[in-house]
Protein backbone atom coordinates (compact mmCIF):
# COMPACT_ATOMS: atom_id res chain seq x y z
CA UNK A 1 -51.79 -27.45 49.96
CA UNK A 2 -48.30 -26.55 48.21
CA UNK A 3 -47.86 -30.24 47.46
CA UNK A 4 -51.21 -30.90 46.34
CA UNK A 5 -50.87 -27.73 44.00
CA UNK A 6 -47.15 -29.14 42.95
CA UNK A 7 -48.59 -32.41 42.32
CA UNK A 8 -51.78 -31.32 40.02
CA UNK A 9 -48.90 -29.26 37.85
CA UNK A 10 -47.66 -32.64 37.40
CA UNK A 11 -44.27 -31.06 38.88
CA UNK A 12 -43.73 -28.83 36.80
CA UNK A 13 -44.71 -25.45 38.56
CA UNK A 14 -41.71 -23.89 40.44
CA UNK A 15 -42.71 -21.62 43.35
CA UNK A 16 -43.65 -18.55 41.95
CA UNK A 17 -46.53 -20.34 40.08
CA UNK A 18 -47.47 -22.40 43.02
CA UNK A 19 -47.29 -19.16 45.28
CA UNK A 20 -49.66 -17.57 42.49
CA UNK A 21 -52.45 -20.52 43.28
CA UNK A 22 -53.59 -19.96 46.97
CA UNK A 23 -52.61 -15.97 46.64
CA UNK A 24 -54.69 -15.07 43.62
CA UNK A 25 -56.90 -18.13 43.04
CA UNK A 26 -57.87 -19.30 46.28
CA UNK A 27 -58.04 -15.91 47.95
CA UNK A 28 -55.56 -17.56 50.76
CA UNK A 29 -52.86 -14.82 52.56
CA UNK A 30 -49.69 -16.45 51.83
CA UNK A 31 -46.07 -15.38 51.60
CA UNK A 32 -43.79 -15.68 48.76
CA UNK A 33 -41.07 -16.87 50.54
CA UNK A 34 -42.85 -18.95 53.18
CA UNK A 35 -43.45 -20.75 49.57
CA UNK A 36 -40.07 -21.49 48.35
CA UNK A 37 -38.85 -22.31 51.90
CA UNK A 38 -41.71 -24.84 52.31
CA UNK A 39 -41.35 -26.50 49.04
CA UNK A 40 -37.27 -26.17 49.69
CA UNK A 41 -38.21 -28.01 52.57
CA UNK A 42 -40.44 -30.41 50.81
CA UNK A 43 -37.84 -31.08 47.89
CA UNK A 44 -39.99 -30.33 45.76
CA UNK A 45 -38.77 -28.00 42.45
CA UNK A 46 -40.52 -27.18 39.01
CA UNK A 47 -39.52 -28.26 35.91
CA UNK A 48 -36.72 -26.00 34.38
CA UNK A 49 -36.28 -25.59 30.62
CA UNK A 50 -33.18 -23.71 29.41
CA UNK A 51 -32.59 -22.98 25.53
CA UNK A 52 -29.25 -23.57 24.28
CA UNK A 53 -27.22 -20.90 22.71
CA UNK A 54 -25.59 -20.78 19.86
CA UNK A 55 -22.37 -19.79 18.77
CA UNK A 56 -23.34 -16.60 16.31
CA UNK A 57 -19.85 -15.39 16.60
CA UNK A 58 -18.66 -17.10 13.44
CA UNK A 59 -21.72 -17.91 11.86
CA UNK A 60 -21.94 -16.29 8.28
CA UNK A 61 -25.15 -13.95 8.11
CA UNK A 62 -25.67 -14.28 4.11
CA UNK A 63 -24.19 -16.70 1.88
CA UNK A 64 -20.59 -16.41 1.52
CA UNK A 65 -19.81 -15.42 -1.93
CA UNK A 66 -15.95 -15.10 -2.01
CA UNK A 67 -15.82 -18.14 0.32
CA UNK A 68 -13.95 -16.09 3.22
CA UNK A 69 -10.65 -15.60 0.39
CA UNK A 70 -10.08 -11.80 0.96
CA UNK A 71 -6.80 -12.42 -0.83
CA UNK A 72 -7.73 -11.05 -4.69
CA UNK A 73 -4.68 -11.37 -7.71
CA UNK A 74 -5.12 -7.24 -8.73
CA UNK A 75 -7.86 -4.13 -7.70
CA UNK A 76 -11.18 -4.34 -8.87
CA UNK A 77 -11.84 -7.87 -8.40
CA UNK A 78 -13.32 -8.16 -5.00
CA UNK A 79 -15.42 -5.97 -3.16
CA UNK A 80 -16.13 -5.97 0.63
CA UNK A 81 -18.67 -3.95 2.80
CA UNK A 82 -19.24 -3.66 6.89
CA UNK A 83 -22.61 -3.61 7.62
């Protein structure tokens, strides 16, 4: 049953979604674990989609007006804010 449920997801449901199948739409007593042992077992394994990250730690967050020169020639002539 797990690999026909595996194989109608077209491999791409992992174990909690194949456990989810028989337990809530079949009606069938099954246990979670007895699940990802089985398809362990099997070799089977959803599909897995991570996002990157990105590196925010530099980034600018509005345009750069003084084109990251904090160096100014006299007061007055450049003003700076945290947010």
């Amino acid at each position: 049953m797990i690999r026909e449920i595996h194989a109608e997801s077209r491999g791409s449901h992992g174990s909690p979604r194949v456990h989810a199948e028989p337990a809530l739409g079949l009606g069938e007593q099954v246990n979670r674990k007895r699940v990802e042992r089985l398809m362990r077992r099997a070799g089977l394994q959803g599909v897995y989609r991570r996002r990157g990250r990105r590196d925010l730690v530099n980034a600018a967050t509005e345009e750069d007006l003084v084109q990251r020169h904090f160096d100014v020639a006299g007061p007055d002539r450049l003003w700076l804010t945290d947010i």
